[in-house]
PDB file of N, CA and C in Angstrom:
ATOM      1  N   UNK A   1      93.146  81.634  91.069  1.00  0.00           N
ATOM      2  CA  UNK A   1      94.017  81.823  92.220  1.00  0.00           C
ATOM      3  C   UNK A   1      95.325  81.072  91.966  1.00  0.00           C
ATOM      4  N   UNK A   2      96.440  81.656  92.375  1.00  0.00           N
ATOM      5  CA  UNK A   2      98.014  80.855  92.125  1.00  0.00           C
ATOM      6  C   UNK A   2      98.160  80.193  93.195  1.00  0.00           C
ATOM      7  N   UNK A   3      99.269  79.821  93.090  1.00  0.00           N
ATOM      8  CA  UNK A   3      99.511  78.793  94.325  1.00  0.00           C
ATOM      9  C   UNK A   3     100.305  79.748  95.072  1.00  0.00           C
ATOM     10  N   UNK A   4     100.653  80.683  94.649  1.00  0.00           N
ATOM     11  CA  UNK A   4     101.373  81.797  95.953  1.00  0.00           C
ATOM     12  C   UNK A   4     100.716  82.514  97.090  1.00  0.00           C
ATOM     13  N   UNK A   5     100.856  82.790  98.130  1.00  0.00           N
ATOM     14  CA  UNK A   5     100.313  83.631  99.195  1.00  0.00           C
ATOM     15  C   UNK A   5      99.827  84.661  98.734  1.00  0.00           C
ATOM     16  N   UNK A   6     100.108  85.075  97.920  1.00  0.00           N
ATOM     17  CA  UNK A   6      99.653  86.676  97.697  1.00  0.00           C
ATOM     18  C   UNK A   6      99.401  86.779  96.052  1.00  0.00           C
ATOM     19  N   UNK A   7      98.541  87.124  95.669  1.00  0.00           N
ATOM     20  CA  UNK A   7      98.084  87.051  94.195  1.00  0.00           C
ATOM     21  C   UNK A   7      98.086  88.450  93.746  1.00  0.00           C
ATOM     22  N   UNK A   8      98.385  88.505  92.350  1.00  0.00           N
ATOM     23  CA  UNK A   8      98.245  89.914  91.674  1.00  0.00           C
ATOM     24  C   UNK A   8      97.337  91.050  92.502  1.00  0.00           C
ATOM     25  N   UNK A   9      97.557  92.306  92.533  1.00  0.00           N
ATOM     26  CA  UNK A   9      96.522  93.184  92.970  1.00  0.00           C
ATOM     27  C   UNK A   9      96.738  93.194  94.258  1.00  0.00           C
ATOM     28  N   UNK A  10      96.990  92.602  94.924  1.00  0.00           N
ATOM     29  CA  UNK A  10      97.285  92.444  96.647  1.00  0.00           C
ATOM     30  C   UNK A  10      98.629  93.687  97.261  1.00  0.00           C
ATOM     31  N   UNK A  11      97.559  94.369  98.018  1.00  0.00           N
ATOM     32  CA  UNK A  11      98.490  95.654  98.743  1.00  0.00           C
ATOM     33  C   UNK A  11      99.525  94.757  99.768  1.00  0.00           C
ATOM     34  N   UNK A  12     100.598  95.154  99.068  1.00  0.00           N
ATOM     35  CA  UNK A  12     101.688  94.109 100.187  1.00  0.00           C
ATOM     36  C   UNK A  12     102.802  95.539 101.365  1.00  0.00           C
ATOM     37  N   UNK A  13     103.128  95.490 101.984  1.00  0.00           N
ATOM     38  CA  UNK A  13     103.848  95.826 102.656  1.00  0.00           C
ATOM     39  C   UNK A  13     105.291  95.668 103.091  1.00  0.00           C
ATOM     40  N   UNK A  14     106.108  96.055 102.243  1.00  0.00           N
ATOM     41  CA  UNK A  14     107.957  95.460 102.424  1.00  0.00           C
ATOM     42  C   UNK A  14     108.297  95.942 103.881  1.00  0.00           C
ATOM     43  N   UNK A  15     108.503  95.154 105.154  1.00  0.00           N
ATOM     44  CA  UNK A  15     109.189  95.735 106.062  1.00  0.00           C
ATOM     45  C   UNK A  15     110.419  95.854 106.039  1.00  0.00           C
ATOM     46  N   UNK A  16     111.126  95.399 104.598  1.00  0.00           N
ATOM     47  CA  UNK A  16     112.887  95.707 104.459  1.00  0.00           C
ATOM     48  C   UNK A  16     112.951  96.904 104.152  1.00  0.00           C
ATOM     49  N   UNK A  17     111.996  97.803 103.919  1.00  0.00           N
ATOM     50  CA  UNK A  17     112.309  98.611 103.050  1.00  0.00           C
ATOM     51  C   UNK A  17     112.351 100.019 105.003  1.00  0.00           C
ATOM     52  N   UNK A  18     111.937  99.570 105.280  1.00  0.00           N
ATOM     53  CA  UNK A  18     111.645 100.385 106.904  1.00  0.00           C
ATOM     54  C   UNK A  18     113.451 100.889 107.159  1.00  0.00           C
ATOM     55  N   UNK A  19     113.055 102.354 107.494  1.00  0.00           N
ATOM     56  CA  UNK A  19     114.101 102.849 107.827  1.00  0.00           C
ATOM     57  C   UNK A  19     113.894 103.925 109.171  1.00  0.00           C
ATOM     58  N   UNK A  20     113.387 103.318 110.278  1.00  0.00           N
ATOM     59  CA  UNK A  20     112.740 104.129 111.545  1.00  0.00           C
ATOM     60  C   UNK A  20     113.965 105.054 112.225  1.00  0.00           C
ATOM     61  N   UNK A  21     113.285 105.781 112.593  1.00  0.00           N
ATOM     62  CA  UNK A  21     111.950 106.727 112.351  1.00  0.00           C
ATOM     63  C   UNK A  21     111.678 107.504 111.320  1.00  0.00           C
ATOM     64  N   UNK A  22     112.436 107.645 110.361  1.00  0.00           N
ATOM     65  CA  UNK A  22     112.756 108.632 109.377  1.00  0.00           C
ATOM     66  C   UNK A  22     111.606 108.214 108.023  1.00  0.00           C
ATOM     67  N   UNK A  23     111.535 106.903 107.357  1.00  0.00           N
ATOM     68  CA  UNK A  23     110.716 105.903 107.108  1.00  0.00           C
ATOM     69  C   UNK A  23     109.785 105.072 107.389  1.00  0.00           C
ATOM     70  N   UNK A  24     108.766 105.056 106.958  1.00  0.00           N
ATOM     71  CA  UNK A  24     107.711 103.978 107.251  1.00  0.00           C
ATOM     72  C   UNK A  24     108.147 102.717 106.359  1.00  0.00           C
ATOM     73  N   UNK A  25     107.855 101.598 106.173  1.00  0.00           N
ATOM     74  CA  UNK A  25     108.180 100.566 104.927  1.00  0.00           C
ATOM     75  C   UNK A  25     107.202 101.072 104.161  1.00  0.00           C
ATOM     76  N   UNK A  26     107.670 100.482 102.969  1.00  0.00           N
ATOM     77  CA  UNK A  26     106.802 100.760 101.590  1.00  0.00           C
ATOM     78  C   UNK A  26     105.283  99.522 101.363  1.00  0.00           C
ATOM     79  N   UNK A  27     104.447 100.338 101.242  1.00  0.00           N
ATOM     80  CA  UNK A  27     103.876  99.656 100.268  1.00  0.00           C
ATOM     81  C   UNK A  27     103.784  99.433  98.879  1.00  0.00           C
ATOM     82  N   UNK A  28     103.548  98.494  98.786  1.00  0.00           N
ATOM     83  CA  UNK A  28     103.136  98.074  96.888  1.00  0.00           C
ATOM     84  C   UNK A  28     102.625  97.080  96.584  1.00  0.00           C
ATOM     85  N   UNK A  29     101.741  97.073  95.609  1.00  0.00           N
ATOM     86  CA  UNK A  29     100.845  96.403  94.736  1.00  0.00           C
ATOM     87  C   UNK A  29     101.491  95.379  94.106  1.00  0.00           C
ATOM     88  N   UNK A  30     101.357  94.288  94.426  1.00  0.00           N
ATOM     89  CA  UNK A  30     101.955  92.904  93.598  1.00  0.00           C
ATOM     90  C   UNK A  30     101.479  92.646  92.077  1.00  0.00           C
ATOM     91  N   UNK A  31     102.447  92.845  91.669  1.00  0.00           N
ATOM     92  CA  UNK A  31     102.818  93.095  89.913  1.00  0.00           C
ATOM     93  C   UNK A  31     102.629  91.486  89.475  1.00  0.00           C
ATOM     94  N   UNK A  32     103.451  90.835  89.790  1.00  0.00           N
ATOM     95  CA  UNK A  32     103.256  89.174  89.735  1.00  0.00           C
ATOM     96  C   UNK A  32     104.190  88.304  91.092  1.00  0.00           C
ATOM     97  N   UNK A  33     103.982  87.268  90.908  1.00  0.00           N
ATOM     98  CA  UNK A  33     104.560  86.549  92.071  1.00  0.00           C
ATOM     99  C   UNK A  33     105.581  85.657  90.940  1.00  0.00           C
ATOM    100  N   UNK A  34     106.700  85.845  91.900  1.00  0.00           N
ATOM    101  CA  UNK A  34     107.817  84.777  91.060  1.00  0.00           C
ATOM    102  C   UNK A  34     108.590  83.846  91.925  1.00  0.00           C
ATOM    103  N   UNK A  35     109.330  82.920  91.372  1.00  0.00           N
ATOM    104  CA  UNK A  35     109.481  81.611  91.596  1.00  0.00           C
ATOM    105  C   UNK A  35     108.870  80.829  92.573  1.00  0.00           C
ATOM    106  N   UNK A  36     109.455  79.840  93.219  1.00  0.00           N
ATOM    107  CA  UNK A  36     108.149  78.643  93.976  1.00  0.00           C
ATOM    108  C   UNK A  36     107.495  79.188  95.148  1.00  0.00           C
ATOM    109  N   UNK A  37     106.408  78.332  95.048  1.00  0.00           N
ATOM    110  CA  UNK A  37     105.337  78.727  96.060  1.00  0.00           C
ATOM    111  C   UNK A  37     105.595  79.019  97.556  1.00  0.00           C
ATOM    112  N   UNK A  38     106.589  77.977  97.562  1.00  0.00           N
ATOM    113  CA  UNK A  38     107.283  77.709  98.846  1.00  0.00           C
ATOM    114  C   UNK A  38     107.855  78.645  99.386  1.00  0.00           C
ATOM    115  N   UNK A  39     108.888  79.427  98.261  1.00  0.00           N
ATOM    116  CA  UNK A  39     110.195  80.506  98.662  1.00  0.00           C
ATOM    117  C   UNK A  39     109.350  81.733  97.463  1.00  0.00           C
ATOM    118  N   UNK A  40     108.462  82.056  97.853  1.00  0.00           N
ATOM    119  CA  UNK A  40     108.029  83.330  96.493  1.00  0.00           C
ATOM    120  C   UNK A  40     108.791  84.855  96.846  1.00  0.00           C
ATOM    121  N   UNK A  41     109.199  85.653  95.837  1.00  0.00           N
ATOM    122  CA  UNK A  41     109.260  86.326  95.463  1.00  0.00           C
ATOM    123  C   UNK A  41     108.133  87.713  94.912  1.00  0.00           C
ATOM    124  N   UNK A  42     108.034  88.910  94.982  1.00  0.00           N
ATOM    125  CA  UNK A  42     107.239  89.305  94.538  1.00  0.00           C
ATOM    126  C   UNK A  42     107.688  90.738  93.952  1.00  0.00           C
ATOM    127  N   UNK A  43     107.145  90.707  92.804  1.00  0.00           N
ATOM    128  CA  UNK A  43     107.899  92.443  92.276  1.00  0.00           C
ATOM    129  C   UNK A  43     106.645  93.052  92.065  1.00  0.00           C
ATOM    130  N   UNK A  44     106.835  94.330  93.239  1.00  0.00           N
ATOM    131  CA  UNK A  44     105.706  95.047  93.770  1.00  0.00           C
ATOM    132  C   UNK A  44     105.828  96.610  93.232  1.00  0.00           C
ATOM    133  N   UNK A  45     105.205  97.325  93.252  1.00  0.00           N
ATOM    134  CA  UNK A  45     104.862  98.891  92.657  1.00  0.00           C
ATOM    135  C   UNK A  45     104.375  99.821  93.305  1.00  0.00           C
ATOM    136  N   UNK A  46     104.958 100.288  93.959  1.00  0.00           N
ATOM    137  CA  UNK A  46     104.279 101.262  94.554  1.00  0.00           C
ATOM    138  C   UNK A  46     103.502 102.986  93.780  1.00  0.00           C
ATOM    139  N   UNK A  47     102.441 103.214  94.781  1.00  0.00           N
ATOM    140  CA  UNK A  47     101.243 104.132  94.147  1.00  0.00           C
ATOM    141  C   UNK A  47     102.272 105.408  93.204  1.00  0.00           C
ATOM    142  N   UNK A  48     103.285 105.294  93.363  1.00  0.00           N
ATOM    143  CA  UNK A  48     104.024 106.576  92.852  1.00  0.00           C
ATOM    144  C   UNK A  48     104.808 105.872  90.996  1.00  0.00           C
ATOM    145  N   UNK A  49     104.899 104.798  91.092  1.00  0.00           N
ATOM    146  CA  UNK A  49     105.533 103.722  90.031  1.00  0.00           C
ATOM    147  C   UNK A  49     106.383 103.094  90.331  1.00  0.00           C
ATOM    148  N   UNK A  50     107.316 103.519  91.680  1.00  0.00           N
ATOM    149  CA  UNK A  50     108.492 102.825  91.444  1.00  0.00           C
ATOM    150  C   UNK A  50     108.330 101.284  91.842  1.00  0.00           C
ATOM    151  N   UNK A  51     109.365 100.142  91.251  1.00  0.00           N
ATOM    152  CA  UNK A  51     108.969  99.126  91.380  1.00  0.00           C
ATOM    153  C   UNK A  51     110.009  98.443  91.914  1.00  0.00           C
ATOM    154  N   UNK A  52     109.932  97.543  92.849  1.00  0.00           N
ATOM    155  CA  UNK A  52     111.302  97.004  93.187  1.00  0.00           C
ATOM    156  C   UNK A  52     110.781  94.653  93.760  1.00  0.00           C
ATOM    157  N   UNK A  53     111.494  94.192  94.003  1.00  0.00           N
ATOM    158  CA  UNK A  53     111.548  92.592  94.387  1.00  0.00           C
ATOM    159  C   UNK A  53     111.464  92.192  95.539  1.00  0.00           C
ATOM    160  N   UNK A  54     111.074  91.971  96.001  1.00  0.00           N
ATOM    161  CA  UNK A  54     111.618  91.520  97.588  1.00  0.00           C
ATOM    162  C   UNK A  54     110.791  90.400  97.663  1.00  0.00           C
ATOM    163  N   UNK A  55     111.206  89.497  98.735  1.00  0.00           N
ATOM    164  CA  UNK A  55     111.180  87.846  98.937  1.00  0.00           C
ATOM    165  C   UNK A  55     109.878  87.894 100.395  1.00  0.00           C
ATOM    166  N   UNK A  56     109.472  87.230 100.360  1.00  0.00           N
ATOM    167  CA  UNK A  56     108.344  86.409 101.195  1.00  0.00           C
ATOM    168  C   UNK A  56     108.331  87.090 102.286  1.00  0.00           C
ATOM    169  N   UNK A  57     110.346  86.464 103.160  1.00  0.00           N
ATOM    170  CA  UNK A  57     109.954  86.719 104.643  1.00  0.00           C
ATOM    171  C   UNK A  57     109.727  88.004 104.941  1.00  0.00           C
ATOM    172  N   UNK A  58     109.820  88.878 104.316  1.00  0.00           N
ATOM    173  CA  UNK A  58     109.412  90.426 104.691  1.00  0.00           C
ATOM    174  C   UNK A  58     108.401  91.111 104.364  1.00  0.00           C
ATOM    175  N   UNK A  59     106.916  90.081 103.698  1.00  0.00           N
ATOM    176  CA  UNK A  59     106.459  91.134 103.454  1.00  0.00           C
ATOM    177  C   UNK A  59     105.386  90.879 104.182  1.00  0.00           C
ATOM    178  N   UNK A  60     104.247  91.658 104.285  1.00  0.00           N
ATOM    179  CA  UNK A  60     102.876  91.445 105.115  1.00  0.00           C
ATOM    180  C   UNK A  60     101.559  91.941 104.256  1.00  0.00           C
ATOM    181  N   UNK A  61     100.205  91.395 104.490  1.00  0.00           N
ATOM    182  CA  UNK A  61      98.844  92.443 104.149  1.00  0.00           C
ATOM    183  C   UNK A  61      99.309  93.805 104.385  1.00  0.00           C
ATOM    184  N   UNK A  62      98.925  95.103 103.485  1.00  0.00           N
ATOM    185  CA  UNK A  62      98.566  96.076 104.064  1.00  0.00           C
ATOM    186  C   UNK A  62      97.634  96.288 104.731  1.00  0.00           C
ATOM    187  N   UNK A  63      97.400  97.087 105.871  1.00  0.00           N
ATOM    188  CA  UNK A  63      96.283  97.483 106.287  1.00  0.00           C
ATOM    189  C   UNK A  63      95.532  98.373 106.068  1.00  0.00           C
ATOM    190  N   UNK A  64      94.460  98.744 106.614  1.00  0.00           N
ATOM    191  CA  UNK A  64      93.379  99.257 105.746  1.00  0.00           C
ATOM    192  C   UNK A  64      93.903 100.685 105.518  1.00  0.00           C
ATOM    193  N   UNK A  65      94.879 101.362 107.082  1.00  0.00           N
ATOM    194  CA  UNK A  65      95.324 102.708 106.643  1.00  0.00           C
ATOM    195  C   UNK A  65      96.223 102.995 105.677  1.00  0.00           C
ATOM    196  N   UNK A  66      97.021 101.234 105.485  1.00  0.00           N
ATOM    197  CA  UNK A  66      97.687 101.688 104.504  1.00  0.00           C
ATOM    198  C   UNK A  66      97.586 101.220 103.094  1.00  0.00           C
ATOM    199  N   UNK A  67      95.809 100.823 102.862  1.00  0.00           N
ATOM    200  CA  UNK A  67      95.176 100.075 101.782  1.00  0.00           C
ATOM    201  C   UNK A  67      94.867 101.897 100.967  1.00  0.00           C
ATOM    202  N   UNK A  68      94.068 102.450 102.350  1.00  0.00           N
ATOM    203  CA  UNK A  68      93.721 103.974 101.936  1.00  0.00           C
ATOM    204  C   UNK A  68      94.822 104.577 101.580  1.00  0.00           C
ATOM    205  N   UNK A  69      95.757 104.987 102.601  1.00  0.00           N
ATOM    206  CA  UNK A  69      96.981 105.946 101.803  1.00  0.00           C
ATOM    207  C   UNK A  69      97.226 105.994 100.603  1.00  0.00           C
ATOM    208  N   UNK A  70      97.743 104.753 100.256  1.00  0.00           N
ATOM    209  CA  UNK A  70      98.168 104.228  98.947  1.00  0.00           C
ATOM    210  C   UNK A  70      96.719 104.442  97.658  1.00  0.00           C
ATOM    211  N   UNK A  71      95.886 104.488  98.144  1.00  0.00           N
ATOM    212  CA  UNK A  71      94.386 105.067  97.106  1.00  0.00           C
ATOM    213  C   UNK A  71      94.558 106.123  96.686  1.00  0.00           C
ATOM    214  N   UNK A  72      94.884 107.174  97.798  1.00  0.00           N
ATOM    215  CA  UNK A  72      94.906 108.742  98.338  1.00  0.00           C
ATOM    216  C   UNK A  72      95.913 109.081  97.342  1.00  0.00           C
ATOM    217  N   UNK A  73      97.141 108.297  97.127  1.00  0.00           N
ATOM    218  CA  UNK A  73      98.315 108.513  96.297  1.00  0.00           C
ATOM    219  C   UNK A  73      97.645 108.333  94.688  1.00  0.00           C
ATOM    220  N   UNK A  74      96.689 107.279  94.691  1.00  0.00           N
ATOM    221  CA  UNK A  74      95.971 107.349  92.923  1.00  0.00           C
ATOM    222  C   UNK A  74      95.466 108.047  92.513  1.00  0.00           C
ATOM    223  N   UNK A  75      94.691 108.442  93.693  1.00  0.00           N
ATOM    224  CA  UNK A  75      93.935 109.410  93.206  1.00  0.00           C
ATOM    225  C   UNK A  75      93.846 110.478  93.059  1.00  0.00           C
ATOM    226  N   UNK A  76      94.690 111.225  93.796  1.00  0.00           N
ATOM    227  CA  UNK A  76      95.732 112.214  93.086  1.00  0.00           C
ATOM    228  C   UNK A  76      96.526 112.301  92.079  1.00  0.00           C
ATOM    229  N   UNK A  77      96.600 111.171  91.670  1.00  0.00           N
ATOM    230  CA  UNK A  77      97.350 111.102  90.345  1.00  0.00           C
ATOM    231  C   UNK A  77      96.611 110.725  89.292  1.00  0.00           C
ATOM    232  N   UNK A  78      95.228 110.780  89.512  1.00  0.00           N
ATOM    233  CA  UNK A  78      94.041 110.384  88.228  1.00  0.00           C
ATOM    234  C   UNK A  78      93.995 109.155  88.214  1.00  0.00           C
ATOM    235  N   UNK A  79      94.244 107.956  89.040  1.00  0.00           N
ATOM    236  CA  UNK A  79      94.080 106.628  88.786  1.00  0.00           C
ATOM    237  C   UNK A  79      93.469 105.991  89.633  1.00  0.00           C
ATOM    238  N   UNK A  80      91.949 105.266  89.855  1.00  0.00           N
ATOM    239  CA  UNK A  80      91.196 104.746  90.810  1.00  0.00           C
ATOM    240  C   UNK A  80      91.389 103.253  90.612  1.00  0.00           C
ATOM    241  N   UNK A  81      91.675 102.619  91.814  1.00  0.00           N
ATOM    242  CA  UNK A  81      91.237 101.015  91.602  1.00  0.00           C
ATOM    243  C   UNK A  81      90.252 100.435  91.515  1.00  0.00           C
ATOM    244  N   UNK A  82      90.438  99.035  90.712  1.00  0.00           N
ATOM    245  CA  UNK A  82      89.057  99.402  90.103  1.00  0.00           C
ATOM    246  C   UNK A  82      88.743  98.060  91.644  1.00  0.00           C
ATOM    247  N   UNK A  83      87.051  97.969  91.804  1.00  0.00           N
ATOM    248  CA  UNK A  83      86.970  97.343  92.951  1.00  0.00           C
ATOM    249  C   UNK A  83      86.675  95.714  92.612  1.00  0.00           C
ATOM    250  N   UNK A  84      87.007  95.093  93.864  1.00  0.00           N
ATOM    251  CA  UNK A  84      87.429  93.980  93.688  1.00  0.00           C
ATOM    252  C   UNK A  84      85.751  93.136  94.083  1.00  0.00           C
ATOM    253  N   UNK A  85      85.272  92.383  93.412  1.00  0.00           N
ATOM    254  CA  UNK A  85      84.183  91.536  93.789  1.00  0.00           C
ATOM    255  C   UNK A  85      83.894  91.541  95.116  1.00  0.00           C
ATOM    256  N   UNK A  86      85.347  90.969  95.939  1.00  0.00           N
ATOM    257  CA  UNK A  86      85.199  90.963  97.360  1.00  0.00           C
ATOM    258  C   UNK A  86      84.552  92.070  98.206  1.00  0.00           C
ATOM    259  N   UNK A  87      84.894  93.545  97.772  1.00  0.00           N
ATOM    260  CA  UNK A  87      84.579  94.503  98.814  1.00  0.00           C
ATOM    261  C   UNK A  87      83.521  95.508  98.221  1.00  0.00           C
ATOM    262  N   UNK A  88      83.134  94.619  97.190  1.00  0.00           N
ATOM    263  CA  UNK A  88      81.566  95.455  96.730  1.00  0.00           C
ATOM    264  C   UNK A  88      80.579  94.800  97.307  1.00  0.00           C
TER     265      UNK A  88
END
């Protein structure tokens, strides 16, 4: 475990990325966590590839509908996650 809030693999949720109503925010998969623990950073990926940075105060857990969506998007594209200790 890192000393960051959110560790590799973790469905994160950018609410900067929200553009209502037209937009939902993005989700994405935390790629790695960068600089201090305190002020982290995270460059995230979403189920389609694209990848972008965004900082702490904006991001949140996904939730479970949007743990599934984002599956729904792999697996259509031939790629399953693989499961995590926790939810087996």
């Amino acid at each position: 475990m890192s000393e960051h809030p959110y560790d590799r693999g973790t469905l994160l949720v950018d609410e900067s990325t929200a553009a209502p109503p037209v937009s939902p925010a993005w989700t994405g998969m935390v790629v790695i966590a960068l600089g201090e623990p305190q002020h982290p950073r995270y460059r995230l990926i979403t189920a389609t590839g694209y990848e972008w940075t965004t900082g702490h105060l904006t991001v949140r857990e996904a939730t479970s509908t949007e743990r599934t969506a984002y599956e729904r998007v792999l697996t259509a594209r031939g790629y399953v996650l693989p499961q995590s200790p926790a939810s087996s």
